[in-house]
N, C-alpha and C. Protein backbone atom coordinates (compact mmCIF):
# COMPACT_ATOMS: atom_id res chain seq x y z
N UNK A 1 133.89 151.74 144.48
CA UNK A 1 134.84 152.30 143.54
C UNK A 1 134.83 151.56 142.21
N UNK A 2 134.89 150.10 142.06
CA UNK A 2 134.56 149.31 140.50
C UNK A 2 133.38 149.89 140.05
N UNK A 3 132.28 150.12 140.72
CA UNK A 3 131.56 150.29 139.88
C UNK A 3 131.40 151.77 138.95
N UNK A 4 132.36 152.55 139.56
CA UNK A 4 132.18 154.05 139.31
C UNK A 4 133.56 154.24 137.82
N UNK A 5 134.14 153.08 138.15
CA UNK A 5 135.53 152.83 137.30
C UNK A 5 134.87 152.02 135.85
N UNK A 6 133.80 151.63 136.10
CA UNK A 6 133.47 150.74 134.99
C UNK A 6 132.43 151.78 134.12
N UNK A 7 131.93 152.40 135.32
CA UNK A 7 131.02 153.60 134.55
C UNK A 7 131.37 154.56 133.84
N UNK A 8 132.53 154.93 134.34
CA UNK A 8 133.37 155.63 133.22
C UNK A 8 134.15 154.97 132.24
N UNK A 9 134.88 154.39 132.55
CA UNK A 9 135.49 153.66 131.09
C UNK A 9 133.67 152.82 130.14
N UNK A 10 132.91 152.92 130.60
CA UNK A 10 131.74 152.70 129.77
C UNK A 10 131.27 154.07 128.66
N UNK A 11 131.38 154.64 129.74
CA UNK A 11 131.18 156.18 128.99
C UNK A 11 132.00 156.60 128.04
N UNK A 12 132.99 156.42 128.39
CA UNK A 12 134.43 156.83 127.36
C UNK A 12 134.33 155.90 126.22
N UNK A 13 133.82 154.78 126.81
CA UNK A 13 133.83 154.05 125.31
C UNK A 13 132.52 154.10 124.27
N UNK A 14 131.61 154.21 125.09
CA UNK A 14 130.24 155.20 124.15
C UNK A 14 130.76 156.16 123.26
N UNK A 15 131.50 157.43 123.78
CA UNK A 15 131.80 158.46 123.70
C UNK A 15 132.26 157.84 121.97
N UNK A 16 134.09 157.47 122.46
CA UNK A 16 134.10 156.72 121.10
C UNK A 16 133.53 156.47 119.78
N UNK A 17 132.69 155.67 120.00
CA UNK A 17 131.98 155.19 119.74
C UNK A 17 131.10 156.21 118.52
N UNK A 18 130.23 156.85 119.44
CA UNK A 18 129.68 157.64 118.60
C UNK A 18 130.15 158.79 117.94
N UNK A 19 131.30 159.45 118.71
CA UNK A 19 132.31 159.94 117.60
C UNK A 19 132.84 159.31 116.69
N UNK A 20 133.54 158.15 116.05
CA UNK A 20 133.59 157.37 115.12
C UNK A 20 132.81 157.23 113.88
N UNK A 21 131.34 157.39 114.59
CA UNK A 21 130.29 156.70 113.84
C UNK A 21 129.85 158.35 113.01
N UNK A 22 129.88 159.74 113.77
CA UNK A 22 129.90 160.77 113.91
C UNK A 22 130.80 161.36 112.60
N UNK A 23 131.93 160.61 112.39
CA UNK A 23 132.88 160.76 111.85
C UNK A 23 132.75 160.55 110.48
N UNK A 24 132.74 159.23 110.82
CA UNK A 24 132.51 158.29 109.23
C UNK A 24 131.73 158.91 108.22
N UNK A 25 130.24 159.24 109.01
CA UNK A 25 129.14 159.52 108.29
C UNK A 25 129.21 160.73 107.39
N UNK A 26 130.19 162.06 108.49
CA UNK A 26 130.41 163.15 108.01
C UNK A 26 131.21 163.07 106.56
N UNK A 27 132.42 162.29 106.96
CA UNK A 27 133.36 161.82 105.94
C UNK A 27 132.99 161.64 104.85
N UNK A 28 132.50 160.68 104.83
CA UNK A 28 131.14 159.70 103.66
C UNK A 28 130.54 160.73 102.88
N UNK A 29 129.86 161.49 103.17
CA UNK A 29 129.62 162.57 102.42
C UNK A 29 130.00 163.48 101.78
N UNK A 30 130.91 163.76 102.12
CA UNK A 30 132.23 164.76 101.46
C UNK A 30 133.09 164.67 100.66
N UNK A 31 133.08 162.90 100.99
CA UNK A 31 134.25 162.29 99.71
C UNK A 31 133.36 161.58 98.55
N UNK A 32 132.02 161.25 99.26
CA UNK A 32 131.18 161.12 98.07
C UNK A 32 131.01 161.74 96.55
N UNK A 33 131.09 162.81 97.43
CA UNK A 33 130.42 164.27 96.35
C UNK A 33 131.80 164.57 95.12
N UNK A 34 132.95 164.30 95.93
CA UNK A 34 134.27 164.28 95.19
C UNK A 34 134.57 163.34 94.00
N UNK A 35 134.14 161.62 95.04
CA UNK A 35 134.29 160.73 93.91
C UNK A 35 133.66 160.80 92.84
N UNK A 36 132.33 161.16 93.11
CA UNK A 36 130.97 161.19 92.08
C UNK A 36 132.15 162.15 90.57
N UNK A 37 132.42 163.36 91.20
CA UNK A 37 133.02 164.17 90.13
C UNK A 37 134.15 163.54 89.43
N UNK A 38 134.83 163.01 90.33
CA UNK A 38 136.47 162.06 89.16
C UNK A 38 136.02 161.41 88.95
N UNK A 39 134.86 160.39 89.03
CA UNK A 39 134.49 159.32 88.01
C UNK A 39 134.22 159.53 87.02
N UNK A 40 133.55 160.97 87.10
CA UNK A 40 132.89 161.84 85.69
C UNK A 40 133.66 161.55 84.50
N UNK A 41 133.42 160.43 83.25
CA UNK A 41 134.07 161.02 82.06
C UNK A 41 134.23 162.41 81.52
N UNK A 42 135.53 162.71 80.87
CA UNK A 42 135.21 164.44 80.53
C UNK A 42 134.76 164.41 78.99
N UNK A 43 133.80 163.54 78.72
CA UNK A 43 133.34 163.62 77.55
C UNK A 43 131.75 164.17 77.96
N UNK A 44 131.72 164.22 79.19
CA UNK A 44 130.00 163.98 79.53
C UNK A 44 130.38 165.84 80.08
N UNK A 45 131.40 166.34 80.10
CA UNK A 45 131.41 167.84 80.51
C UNK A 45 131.39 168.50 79.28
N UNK A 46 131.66 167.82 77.87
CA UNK A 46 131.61 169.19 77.21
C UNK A 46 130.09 169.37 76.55
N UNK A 47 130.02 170.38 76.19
CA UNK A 47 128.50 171.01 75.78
C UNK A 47 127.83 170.43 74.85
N UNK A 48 126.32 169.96 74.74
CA UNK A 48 126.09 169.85 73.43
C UNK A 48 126.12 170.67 72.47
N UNK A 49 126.14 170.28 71.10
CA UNK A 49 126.14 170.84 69.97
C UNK A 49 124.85 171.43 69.64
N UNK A 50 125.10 172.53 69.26
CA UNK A 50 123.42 173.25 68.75
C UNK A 50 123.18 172.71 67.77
N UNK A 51 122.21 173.09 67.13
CA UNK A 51 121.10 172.06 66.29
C UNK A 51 121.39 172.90 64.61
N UNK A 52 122.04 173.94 65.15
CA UNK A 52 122.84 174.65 63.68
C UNK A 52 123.97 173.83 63.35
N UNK A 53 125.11 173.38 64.85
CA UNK A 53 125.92 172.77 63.44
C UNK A 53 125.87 171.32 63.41
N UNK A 54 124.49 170.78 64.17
CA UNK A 54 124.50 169.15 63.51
C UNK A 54 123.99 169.47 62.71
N UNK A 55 123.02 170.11 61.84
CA UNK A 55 122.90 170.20 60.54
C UNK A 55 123.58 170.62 59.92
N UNK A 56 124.97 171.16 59.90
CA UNK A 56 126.05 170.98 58.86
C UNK A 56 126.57 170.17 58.53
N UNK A 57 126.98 169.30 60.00
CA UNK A 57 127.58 167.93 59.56
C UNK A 57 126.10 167.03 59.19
N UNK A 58 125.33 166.84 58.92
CA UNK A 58 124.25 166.41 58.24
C UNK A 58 124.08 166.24 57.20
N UNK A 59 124.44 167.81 56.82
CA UNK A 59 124.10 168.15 55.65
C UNK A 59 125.39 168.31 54.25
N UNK A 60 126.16 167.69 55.19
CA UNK A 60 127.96 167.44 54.46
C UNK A 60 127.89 166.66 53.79
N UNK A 61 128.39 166.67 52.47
CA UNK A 61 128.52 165.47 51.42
C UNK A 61 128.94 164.31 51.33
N UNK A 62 129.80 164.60 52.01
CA UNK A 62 130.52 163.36 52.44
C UNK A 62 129.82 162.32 53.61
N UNK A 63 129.50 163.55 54.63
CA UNK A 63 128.13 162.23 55.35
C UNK A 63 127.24 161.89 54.82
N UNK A 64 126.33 162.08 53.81
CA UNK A 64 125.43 161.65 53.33
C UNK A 64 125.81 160.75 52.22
N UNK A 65 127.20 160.75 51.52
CA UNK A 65 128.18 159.28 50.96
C UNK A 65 127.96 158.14 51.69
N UNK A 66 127.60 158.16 52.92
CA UNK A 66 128.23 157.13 53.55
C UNK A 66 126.72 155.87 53.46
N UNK A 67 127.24 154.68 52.72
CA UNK A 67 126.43 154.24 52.98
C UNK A 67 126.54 153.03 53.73
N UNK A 68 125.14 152.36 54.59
CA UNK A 68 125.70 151.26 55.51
C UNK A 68 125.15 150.32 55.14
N UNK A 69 126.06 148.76 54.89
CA UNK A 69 125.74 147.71 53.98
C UNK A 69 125.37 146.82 55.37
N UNK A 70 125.48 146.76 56.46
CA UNK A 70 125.80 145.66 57.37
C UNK A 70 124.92 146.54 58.53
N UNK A 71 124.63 145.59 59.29
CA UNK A 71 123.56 146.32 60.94
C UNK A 71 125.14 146.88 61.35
N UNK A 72 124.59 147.85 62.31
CA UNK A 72 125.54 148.32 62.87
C UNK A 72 126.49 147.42 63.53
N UNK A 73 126.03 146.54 64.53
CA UNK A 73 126.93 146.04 65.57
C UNK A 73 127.96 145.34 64.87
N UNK A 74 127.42 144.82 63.79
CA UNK A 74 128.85 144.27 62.80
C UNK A 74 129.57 144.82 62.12
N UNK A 75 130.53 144.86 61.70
CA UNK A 75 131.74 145.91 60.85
C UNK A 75 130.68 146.16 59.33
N UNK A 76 130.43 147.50 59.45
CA UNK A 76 129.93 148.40 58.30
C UNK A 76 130.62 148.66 57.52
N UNK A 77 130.38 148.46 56.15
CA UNK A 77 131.22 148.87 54.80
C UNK A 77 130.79 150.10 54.65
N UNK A 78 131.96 150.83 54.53
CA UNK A 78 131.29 152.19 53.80
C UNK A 78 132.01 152.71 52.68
N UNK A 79 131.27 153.26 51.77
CA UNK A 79 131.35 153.46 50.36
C UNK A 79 131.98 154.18 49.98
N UNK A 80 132.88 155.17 50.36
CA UNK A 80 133.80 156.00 50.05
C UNK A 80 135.18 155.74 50.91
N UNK A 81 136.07 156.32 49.88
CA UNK A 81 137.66 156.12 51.15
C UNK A 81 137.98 157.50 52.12
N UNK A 82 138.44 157.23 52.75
CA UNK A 82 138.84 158.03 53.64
C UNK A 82 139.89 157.23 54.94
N UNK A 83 139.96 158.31 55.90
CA UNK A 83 141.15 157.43 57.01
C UNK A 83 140.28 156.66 57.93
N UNK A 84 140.40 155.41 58.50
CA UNK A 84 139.91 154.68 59.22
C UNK A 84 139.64 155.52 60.56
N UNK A 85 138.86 155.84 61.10
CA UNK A 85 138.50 156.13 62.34
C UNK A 85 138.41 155.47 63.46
N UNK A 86 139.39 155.23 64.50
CA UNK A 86 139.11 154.12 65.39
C UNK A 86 137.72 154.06 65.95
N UNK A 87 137.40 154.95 66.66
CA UNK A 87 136.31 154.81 67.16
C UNK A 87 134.56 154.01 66.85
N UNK A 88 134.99 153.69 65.82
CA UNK A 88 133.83 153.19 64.81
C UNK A 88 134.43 152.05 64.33
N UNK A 89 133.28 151.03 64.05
CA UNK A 89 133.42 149.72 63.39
C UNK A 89 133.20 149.95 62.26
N UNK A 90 133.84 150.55 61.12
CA UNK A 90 133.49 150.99 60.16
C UNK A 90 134.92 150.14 58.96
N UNK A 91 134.99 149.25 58.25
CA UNK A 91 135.77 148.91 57.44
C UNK A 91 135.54 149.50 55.45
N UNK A 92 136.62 150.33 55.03
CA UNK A 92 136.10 150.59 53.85
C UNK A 92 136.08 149.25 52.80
N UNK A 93 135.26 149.75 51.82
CA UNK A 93 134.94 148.67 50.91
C UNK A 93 136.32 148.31 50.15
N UNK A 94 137.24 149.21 49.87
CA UNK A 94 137.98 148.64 49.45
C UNK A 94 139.15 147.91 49.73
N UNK A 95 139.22 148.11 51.36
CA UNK A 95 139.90 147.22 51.79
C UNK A 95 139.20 145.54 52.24
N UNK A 96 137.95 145.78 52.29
CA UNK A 96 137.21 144.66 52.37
C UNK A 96 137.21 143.95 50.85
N UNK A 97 137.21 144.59 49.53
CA UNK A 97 137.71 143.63 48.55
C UNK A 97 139.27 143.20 48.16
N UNK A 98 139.77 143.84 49.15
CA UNK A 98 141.73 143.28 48.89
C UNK A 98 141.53 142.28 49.31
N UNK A 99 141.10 142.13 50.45
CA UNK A 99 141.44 140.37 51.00
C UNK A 99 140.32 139.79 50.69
């Protein structure tokens, strides 16, 4: 009788076992595919721009004003005023000659 008692609670715990493992794996995949998407910045979902209107803004007066005194990675003077843009290391010249 032990040995028939051990054979089953052996089995049952295989069983376990590979349901668990059965589990996980399924899991793993499903929530993968999810995370992958909310990590997504939603800057990387919207469309590129056609090649008509980067050549407007190209070809805008005001972008082609702009000139750059400094390498990029360091704060760039640029030659006309306008509103500071956070996104850019861009300081105008004339606030660079106030101080």
């Amino acid at each position: 009788m032990g040995i028939k008692k051990d054979y089953i609670l052996f089995l049952f715990l295989l069983a376990i076992i590979v349901f668990t493992i059965y589990f996980l794996i399924n899991g793993n995949q499903q929530s993968s595919l999810a995370l992958a998407d909310d990590c997504k910045p939603a800057y990387l979902s919207e469309p590129i721009p056609s090649l008509d209107e980067l050549e407007v803004v190209i070809n805008n007066p005001m972008f082609r004003e702009m000139k750059y005194i400094q390498p990029f990675f360091n704060q760039v003077l640029i030659g006309q005023k306008g509103r500071i843009n956070p996104f850019m290391p861009f300081v105008s010249e004339e606030k660079e000659n106030n101080e």
